[in-house]
Protein backbone atom coordinates (compact mmCIF):
# COMPACT_ATOMS: atom_id res chain seq x y z
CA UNK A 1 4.12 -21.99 -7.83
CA UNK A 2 4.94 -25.44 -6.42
CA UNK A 3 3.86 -28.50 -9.15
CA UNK A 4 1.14 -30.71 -8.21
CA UNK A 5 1.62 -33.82 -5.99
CA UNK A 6 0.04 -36.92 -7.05
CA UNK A 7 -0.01 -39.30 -4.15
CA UNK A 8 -1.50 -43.04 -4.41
CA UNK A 9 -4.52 -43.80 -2.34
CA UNK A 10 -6.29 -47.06 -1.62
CA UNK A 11 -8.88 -46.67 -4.38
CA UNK A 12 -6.92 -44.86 -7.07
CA UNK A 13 -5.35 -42.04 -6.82
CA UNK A 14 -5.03 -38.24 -4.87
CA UNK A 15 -3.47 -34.75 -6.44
CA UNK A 16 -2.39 -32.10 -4.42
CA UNK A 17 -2.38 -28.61 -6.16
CA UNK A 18 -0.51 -25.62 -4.17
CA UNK A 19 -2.64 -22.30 -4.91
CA UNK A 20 0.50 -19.86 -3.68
CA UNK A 21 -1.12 -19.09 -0.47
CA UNK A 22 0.18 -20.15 2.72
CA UNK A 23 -2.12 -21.36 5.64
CA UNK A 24 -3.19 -18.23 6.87
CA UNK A 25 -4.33 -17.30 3.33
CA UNK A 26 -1.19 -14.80 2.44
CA UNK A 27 0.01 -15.19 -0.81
CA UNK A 28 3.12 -16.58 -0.74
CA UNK A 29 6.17 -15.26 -2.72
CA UNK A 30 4.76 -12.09 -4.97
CA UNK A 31 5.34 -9.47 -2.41
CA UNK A 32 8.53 -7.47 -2.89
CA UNK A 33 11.04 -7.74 0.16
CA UNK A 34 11.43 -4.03 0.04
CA UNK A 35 8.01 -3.21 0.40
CA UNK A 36 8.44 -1.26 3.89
CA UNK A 37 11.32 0.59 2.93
CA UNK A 38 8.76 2.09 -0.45
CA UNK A 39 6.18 2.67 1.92
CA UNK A 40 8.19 4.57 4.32
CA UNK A 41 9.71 6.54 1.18
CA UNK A 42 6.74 7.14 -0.38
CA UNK A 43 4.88 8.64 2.94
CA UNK A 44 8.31 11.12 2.99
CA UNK A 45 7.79 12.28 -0.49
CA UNK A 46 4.56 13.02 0.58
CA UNK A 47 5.31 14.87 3.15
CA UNK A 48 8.12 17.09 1.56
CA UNK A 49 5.61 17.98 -1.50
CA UNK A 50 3.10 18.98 1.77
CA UNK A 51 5.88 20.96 2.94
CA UNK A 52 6.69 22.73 0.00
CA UNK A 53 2.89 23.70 -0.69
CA UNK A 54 0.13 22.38 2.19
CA UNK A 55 -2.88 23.35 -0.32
CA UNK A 56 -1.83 20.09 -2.71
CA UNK A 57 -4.90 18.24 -3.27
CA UNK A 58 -4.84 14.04 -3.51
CA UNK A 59 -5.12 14.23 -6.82
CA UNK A 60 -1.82 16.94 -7.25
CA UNK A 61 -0.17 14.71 -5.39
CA UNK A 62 -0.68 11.55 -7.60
CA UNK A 63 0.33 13.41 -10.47
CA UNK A 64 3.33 14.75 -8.59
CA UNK A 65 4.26 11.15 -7.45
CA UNK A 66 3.31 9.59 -10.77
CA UNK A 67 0.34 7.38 -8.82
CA UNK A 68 -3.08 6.75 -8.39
CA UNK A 69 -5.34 9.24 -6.43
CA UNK A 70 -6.47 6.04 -4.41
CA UNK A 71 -3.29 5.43 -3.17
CA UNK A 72 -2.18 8.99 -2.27
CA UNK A 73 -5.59 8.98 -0.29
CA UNK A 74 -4.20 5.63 1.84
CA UNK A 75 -0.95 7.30 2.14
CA UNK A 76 -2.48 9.97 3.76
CA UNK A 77 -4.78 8.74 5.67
CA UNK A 78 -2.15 6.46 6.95
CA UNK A 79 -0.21 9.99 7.76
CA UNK A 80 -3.20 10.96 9.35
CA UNK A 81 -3.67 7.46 11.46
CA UNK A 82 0.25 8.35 12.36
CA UNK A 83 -0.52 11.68 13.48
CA UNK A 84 1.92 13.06 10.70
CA UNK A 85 -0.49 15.25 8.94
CA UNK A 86 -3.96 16.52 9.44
CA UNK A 87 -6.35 18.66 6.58
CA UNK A 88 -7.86 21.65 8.08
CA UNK A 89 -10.76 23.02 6.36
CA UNK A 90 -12.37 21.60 3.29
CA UNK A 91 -11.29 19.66 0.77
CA UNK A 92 -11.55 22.76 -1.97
CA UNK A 93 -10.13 25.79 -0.21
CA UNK A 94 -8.43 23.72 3.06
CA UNK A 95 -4.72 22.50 3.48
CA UNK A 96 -2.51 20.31 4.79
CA UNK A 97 -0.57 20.79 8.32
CA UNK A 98 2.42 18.66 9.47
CA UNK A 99 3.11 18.07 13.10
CA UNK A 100 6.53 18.06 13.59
């Protein structure tokens, strides 16, 4: 994070602290460049433990994957979003298909 600027102003003085975010509100400089190229690996991992057996559950899959149940569920929902995958049936007893 950038150091505080102290600036003078006509009746004493001003600081400027930088907070890491950019204008927008991002935050600036914590996100890993290779960030897309996980993503994109992650959602094929994914989809190769679907392939190898479509009745995995989220929570199979986070254990597979070594990650947290919440985050298989966005990875598959993004899947889902993409068109990649879609559950048929219910969640106990349904399964996974890929659309190739």
């Amino acid at each position: 994070m950038p150091r505080p600027v102290f600036e003078n102003i006509s009746d004493g003085f001003q600081v400027v602290v930088f907070d890491g975010y950019d204008e927008k509100g991002t935050e600036k400089g914590n996100v890993p460049e290779n960030v897309v190229n996980n993503v994109v690996e992650n959602e094929l991992k994914i989809i190769e433990f679907l392939n190898e057996n479509n009745t995995f559950s989220a929570k199979a899959l986070a254990n597979k994957m070594e990650m947290t149940e919440r985050t298989i569920q966005r990875y598959l929902k993004t899947l889902g979003d993409k068109g990649v995958v879609r559950r048929i049936g219910p969640a106990k007893g349904g399964h996974w298909e890929i659309n190739k």
